[in-house]
Protein backbone atom coordinates (compact mmCIF):
# COMPACT_ATOMS: atom_id res chain seq x y z
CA UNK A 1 -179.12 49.47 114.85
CA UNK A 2 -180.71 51.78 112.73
CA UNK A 3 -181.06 55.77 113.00
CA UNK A 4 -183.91 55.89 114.97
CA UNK A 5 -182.92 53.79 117.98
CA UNK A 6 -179.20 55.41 117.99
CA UNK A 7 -181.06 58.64 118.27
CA UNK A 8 -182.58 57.84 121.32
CA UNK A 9 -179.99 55.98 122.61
CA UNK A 10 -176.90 57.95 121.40
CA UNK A 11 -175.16 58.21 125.22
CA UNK A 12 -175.26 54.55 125.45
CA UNK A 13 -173.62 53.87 121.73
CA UNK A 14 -170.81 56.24 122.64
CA UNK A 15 -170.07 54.69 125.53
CA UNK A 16 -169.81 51.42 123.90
CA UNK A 17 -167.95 52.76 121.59
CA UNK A 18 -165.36 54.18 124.17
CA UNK A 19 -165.03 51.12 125.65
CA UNK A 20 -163.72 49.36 122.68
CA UNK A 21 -167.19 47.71 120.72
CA UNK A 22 -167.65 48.56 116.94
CA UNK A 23 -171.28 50.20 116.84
CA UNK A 24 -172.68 50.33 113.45
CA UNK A 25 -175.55 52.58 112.21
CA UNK A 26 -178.18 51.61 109.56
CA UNK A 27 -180.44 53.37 107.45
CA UNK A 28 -183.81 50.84 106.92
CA UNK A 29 -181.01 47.98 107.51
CA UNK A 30 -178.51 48.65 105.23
CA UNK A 31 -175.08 49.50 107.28
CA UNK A 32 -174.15 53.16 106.76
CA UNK A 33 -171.66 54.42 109.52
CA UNK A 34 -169.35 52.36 112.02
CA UNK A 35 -168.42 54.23 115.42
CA UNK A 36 -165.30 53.46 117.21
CA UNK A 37 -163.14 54.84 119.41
CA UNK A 38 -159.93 56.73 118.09
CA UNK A 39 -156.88 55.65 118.58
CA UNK A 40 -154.42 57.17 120.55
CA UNK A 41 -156.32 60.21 121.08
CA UNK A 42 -155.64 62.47 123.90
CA UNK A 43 -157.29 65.46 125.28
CA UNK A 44 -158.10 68.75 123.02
CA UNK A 45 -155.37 70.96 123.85
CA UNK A 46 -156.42 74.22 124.89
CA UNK A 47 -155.67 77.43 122.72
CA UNK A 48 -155.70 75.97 119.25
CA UNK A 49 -157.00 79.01 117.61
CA UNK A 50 -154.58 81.34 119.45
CA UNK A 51 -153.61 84.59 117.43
CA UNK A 52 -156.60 83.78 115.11
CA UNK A 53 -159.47 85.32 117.10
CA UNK A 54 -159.44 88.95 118.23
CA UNK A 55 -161.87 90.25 120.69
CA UNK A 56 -162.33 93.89 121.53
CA UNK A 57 -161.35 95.81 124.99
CA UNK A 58 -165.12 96.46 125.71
CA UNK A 59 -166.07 92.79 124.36
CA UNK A 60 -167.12 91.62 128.40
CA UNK A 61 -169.00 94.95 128.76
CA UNK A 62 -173.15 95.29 128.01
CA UNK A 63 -175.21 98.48 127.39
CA UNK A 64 -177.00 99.83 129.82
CA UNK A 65 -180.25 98.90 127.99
CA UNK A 66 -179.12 95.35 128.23
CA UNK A 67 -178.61 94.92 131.53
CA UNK A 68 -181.31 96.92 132.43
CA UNK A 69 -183.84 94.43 130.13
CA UNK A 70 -181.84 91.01 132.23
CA UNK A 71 -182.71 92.73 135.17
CA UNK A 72 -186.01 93.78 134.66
CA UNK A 73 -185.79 97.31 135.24
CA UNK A 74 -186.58 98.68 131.75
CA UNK A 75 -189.51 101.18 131.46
């Protein structure tokens, strides 16, 4: 199908694609990209960027000013 239909029907491709079926993409009918699934994928393990990130103490805490402005009590 070309770009503009797999736009507005990208959930539906994908799940065709999960499912096995080779979807391929066009650009004014000329075949540009082929989606399938992968294979022998599993799930995204969680912590892959441990000891790469560093967040600070304070990061979970807002200024008063902030809160104040989400709440609606600023002057």
């Amino acid at each position: 199908m070309n770009v503009h239909e797999a736009k507005a029907n990208l959930s539906h491709y994908l799940k065709l694609a999960q499912k096995g079926q080779r979807v391929i993409f066009c650009h004014r009918n000329v075949p540009i990209v082929e989606l399938k699934p992968l294979k022998g994928s599993a799930k995204r393990p969680i912590g892959l960027a441990e000891g790469t990130i560093w967040l600070a103490d304070d990061f979970h805490e807002l200024p008063s000013d902030i809160i104040d402005s989400f709440e609606g009590t600023t002057a």
